[in-house]
Protein backbone atom coordinates (compact mmCIF):
# COMPACT_ATOMS: atom_id res chain seq x y z
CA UNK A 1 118.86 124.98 144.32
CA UNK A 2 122.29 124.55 145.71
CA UNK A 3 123.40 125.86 149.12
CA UNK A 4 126.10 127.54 150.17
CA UNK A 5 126.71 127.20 154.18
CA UNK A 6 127.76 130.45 156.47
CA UNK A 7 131.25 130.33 155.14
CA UNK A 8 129.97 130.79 151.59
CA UNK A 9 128.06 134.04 152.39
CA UNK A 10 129.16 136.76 150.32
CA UNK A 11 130.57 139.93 152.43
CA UNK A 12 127.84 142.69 152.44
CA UNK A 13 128.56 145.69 150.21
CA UNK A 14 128.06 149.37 151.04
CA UNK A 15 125.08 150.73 149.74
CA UNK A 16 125.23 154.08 147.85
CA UNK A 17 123.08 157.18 149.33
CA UNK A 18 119.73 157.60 146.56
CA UNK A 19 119.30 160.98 145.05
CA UNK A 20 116.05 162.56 144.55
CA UNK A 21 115.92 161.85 141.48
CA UNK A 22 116.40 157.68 142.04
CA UNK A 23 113.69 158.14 144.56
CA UNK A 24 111.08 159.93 141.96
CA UNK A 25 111.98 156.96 139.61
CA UNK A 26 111.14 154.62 141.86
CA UNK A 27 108.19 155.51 142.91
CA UNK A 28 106.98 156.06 139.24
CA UNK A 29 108.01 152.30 138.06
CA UNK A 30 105.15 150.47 140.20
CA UNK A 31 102.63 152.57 138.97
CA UNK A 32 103.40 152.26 135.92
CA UNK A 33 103.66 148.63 136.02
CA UNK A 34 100.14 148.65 137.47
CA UNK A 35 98.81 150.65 135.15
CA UNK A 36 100.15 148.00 132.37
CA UNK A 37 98.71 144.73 134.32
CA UNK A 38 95.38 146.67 133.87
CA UNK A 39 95.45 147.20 130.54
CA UNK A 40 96.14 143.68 129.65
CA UNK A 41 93.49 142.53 132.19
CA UNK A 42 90.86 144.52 131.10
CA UNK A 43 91.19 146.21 128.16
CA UNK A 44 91.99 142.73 126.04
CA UNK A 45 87.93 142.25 125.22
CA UNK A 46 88.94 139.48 123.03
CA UNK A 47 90.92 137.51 126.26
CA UNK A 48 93.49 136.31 124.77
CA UNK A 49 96.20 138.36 126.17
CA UNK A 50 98.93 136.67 127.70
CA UNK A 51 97.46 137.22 131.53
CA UNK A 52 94.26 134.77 129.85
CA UNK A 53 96.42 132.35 128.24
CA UNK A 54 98.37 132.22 131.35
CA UNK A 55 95.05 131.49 132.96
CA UNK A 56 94.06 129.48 131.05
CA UNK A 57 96.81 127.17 131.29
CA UNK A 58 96.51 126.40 134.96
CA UNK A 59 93.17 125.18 134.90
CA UNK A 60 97.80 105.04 148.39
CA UNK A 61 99.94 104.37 151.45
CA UNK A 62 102.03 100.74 150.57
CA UNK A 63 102.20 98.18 152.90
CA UNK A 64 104.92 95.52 152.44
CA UNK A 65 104.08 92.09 150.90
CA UNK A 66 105.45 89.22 152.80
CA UNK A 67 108.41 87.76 150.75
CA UNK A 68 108.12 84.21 149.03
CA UNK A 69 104.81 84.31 150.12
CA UNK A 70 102.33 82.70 146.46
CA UNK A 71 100.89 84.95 144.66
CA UNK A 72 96.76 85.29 144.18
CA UNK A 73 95.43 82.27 142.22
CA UNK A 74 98.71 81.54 140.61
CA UNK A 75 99.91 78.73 142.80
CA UNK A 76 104.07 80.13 142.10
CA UNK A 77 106.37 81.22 144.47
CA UNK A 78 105.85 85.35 144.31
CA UNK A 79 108.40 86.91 144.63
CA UNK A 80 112.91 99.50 144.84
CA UNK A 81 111.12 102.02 145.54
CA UNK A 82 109.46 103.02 142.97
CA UNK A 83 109.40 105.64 140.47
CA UNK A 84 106.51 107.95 139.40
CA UNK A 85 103.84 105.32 141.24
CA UNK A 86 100.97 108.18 140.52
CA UNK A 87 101.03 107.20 136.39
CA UNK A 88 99.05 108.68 133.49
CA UNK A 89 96.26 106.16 133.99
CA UNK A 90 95.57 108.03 137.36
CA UNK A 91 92.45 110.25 137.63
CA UNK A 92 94.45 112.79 139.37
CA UNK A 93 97.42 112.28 136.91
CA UNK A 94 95.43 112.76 133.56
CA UNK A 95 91.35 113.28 132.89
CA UNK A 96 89.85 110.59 132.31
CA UNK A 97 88.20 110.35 129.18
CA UNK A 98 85.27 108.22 127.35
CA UNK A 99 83.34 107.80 124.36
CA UNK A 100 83.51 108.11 121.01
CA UNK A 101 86.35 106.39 120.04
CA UNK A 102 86.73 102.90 117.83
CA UNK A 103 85.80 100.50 120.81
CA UNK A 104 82.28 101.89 121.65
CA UNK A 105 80.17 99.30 122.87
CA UNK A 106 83.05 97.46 123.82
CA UNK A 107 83.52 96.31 127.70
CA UNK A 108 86.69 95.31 129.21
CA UNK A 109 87.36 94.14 132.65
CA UNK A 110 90.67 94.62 134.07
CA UNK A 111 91.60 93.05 137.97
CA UNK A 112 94.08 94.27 139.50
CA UNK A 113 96.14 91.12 140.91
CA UNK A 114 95.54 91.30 144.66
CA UNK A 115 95.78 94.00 147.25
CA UNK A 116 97.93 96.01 149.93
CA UNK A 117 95.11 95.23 152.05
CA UNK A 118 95.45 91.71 152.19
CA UNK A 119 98.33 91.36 154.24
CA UNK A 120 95.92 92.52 157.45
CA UNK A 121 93.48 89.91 156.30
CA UNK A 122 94.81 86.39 156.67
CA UNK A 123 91.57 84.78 157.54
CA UNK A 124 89.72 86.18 155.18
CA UNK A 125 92.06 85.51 152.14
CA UNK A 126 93.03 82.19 153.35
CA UNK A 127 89.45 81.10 153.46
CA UNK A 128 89.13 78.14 150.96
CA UNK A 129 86.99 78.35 147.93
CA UNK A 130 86.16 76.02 145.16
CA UNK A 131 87.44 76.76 141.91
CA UNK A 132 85.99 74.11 139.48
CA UNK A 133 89.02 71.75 139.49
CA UNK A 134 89.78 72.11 143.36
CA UNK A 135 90.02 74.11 146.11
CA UNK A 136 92.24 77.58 146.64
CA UNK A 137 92.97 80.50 148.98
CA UNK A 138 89.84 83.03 148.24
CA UNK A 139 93.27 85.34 147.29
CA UNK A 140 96.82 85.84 148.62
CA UNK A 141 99.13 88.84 149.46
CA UNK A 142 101.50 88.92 146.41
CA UNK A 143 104.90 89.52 146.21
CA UNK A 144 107.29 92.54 146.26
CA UNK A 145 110.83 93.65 145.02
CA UNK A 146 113.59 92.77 147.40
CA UNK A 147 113.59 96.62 148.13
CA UNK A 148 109.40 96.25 149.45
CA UNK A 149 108.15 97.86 146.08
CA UNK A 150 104.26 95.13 146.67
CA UNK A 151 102.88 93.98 143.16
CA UNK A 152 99.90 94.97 144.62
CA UNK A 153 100.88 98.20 143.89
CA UNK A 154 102.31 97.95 140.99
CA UNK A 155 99.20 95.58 138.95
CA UNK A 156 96.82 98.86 140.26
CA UNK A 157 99.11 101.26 138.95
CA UNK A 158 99.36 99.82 135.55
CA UNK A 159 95.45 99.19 135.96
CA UNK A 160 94.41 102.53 136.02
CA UNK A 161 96.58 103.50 133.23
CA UNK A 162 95.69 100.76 130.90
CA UNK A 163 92.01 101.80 132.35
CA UNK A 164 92.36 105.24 130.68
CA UNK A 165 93.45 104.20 127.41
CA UNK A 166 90.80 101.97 126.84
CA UNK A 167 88.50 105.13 127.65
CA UNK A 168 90.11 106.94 125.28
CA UNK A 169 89.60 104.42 122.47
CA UNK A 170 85.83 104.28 123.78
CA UNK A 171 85.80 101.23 125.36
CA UNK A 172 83.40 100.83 128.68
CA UNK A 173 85.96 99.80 131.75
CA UNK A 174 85.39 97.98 134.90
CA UNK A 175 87.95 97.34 137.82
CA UNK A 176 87.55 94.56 139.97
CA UNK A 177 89.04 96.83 142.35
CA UNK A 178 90.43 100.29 142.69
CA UNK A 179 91.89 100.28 145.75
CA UNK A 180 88.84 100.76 147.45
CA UNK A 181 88.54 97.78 149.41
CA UNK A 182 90.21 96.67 152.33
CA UNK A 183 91.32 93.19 150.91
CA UNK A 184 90.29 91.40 147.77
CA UNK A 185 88.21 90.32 146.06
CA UNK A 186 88.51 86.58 146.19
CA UNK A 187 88.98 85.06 142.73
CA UNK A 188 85.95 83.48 142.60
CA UNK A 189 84.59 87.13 142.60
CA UNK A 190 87.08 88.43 140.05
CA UNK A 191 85.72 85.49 137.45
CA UNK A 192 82.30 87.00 138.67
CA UNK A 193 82.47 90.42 138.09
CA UNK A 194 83.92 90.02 134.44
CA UNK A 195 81.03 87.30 133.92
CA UNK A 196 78.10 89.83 135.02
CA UNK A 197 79.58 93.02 132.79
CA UNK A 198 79.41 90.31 129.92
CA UNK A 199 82.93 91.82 128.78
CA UNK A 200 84.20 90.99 125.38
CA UNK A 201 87.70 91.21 127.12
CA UNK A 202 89.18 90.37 130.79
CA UNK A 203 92.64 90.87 131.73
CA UNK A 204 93.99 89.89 135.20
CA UNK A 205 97.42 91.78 136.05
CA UNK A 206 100.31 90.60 138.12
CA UNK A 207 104.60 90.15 138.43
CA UNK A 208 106.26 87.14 138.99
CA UNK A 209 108.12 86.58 141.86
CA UNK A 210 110.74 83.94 140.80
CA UNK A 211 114.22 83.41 141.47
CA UNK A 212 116.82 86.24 140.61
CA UNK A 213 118.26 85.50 136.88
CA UNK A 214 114.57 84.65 135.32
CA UNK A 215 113.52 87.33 133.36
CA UNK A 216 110.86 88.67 131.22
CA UNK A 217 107.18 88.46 131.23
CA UNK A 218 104.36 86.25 129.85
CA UNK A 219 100.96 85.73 129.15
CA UNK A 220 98.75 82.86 131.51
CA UNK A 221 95.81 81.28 128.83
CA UNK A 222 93.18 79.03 130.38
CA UNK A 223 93.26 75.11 129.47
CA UNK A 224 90.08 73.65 128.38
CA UNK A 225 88.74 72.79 132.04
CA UNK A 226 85.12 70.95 132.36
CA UNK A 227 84.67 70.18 135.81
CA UNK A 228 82.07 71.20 138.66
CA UNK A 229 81.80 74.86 138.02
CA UNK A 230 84.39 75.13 135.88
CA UNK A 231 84.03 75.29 131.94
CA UNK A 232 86.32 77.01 129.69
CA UNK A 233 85.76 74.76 126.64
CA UNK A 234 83.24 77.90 124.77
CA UNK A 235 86.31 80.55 125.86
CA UNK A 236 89.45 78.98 125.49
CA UNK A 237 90.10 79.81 121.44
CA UNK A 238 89.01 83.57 122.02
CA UNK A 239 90.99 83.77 125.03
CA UNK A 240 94.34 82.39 123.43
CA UNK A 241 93.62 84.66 120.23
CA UNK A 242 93.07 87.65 123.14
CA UNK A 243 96.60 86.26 124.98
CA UNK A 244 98.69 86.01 121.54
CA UNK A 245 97.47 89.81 120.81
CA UNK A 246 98.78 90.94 124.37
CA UNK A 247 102.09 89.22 124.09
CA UNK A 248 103.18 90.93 120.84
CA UNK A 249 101.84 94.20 121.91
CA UNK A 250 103.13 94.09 125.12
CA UNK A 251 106.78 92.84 123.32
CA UNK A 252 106.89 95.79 120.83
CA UNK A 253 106.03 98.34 123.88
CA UNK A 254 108.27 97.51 126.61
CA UNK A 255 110.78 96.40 124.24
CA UNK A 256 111.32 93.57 126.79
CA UNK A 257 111.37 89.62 126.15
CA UNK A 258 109.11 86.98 126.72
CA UNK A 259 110.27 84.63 129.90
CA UNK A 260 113.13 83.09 130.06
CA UNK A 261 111.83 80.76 132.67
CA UNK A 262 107.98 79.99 131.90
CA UNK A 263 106.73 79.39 128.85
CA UNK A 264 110.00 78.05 126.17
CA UNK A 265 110.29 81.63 125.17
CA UNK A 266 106.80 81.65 123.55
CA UNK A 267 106.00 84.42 126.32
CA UNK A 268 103.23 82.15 126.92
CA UNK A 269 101.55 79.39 129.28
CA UNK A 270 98.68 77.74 129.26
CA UNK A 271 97.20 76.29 132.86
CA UNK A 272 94.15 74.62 134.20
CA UNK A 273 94.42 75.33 138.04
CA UNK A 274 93.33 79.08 138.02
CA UNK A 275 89.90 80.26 139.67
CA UNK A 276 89.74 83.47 137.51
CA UNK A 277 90.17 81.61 134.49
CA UNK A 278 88.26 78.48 135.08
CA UNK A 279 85.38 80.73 136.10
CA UNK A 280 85.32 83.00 133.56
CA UNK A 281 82.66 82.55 131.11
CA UNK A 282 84.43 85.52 129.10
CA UNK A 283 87.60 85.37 127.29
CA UNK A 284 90.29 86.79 129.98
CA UNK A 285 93.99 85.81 130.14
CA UNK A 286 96.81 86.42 132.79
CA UNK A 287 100.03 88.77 132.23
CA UNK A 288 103.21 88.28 134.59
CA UNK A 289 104.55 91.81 133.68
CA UNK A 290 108.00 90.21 135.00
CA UNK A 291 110.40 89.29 137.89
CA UNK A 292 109.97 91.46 140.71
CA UNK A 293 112.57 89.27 142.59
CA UNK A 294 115.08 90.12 139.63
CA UNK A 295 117.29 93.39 140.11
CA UNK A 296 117.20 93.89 136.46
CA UNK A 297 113.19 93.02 135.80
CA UNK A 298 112.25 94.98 139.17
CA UNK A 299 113.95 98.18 137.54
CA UNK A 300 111.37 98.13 134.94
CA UNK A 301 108.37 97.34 137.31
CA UNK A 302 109.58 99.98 139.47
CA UNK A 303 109.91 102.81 137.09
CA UNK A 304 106.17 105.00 135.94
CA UNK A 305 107.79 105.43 131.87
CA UNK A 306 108.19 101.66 132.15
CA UNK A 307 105.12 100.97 133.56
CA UNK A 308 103.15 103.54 131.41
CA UNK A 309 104.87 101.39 127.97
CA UNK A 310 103.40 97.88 130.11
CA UNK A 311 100.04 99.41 129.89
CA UNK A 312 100.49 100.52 126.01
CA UNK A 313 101.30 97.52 125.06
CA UNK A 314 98.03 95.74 126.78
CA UNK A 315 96.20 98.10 125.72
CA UNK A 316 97.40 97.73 121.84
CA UNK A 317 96.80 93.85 122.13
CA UNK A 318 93.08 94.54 123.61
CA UNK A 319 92.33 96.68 120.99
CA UNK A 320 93.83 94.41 118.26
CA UNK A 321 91.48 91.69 119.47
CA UNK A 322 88.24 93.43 120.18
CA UNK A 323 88.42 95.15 116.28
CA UNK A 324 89.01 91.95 114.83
C-alpha cells in the first residue's frame, strides 16, 4: 500500500443531488444481495457452494550468542537477521504428521546444537563433565552471524523441520530439546537421550563459526574411541555409512559445497574428542550446516527456503540409511 502525504490528496468533487429513482435502487440492491448470500448458505444441501469451500479453506524470543565464544562439544572457535525463522518444520507453520509412511518403526533422534538459554547459565554449562577421553564444558553458548542471527536458533529451526519430515515418512522423532528448557542439555545428556530411545539414527545440528572466507558445510563422524566411558568401536562403520548419506543429500539439496576449510573437500571429518559421539552407543554424526561468521554462508543460514533445503537434504540422507 503506498501513501500519498496531504499534498497528494485529491481535491473533493461535487456530489450530484439522487433522484427518487437512485434512491429506490439503492435500497433494493442490499436486499437483494441478502437474499442471494442466503440462498447459497442454505439452500446448497450438498455444501459445496462457494461460501463452504471458502470455509472450508480457512480451517521464540533470540538472545545474542557471545561472539568467538566455542561452540557446544566441538572444541572450534564458533563463530543477519533472519528470514522466515518460523519454517515448515514448525507445528504452528505446518501439521505435524505421523505414521504410515516407509520408516515405521524407525526412531531418530535429532539435538538441536545448544541453546538461547545458555548464555544466562554460565555455571551451569561451564560445569565440567567427563566425556570418555577427557573432560568438557557440560555445553557452551554457540555462535552467531556478525549481524546476532545465534546458531542456537538456527540448529532448532532446521530441527523441527527436519523433525516433520521424518514424521511424514513414518519415522518416530525425539528432540533432545525443543526449546523448552532454560539451558541445555549437557552433552553427556544428549549421548543419553539418543542411547535410551535406542534410535537407529542420531543427528546433532550446528554452524561453524570460522573465519570469514571458509565456506561450506560438513559432516563430524566419531573415531573409534575405547576409553573410560567411551566406546564407539560397535558404532563407528554405521555411523560413517549414516555421515556419507547426509553429506550427499545435504550437497544435492542446498546445492552448496562441502568445506573449504575442514575436511580436504570430502565435506567430512572424523574426531575423537566429542561427548555426544563418544557416548553414543547409537550411530549419530555431526553436521556444520556452514559459516555463520561468513557474509556469504550466513546468507544461507539466515534465509527459511535455505534452511527448509538444509533440512531436505538431512532428511534424504536419514532416510537413505535407515532403508538400506
Amino acid at each position: 500500500m503506498s501513501y500519498l502525504g496531504p499534498e497528494f490528496e485529491p481535491v473533493p468533487q461535487r456530489r450530484p443531488r439522487r433522484g427518487p429513482f437512485t434512491v429506490a435502487l439503492a435500497a433494493l440492491v442490499p436486499a437483494a444481495l441478502a437474499g442471494w448470500l442466503v440462498y447459497e448458505v442454505v439452500g446448497d444441501s450438498g455444501g459445496s457452494g462457494p461460501s463452504a469451500q471458502a470455509a472450508g479453506a480457512s480451517g521464540h524470543s533470540a538472545a545474542p550468542s557471545a561472539p568467538g565464544d566455542k561452540g557446544s562439544d566441538k572444541g572450534s572457535d564458533k563463530g543477519g537477521g533472519e528470514s522466515g525463522d518460523k519454517g515448515a518444520g514448525s507445528p504452528s507453520a505446518t501439521g505435524r504428521k505421523s505414521g504410515s509412511g516407509s520408516l515405521k518403526g524407525k526412531v531418530v533422534v535429532i539435538d538441536p546444537g545448544h541453546n538461547l538459554g545458555n548464555f544466562k547459565h554460565p555455571t551451569e554449562i561451564n560445569r565440567q563433565v567427563n566425556i570418555g577421553t577427557n573432560s568438557k564444558e557440560c555445553d557452551t553458548t554457540g555462535t552467531a552471524t556478525n549481524a546476532g542471527y545465534p546458531e542456537a536458533r538456527f540448529t532448532l529451526d532446521v530441527s523441527r523441520r527436519l523433525r516433520t519430515l521424518l514424521e511424514e515418512q513414518g519415522a518416530t522423532v525425539k528432540l533432545t530439546h525443543d526449546g523448552d528448557r532454560p539451558w541445555g542439555p549437557c552433552v553427556t545428556e544428549r549421548a543419553e537421550i539418543g542411547n535410551k530411545a535406542h534410535a537407529d539414527a542420531a543427528i546433532s545440528i550446528h554452524a561453524d563459526g570460522s573465519a570469514a572466507g571458509n565456506r561450506g558445510f560438513h559432516v563430524i563422524l566419531p573415531g573409534a574411541v575405547h576409553d573410560g566411558a567411551a566406546d564407539t568401536r560397535a558404532i563407528a562403520g554405521p555411523s560413517r555409512d549414516l555421515g556419507v548419506r547426509i553429506k550427499d543429500g545435504f550437497a544435492r539439496a542446498t546445492g552448496t559445497a562441502p568445506s573449504n576449510y575442514i575436511g580436504g573437500g570430502t565435506g567430512l571429518d572424523v574426531r575423537k574428542d566429542l561427548g555426544g559421539l563418544n557416548l553414543s552407543t547409537v550411530p549419530k554424526v555431526f553436521i556444520e550446516c556452514g559459516n555463520m561468521r561468513d557474509s556469504k554462508d550466513a546468507a544461507l543460514l539466515t534465509s527459511g527456503a535455505w534452511r527448509q533445503k538444509a533440512a531436505e537434504g538431512m532428511s534424504g540422507g536419514i532416510v537413505s540409511f535407515l532403508r538400506g
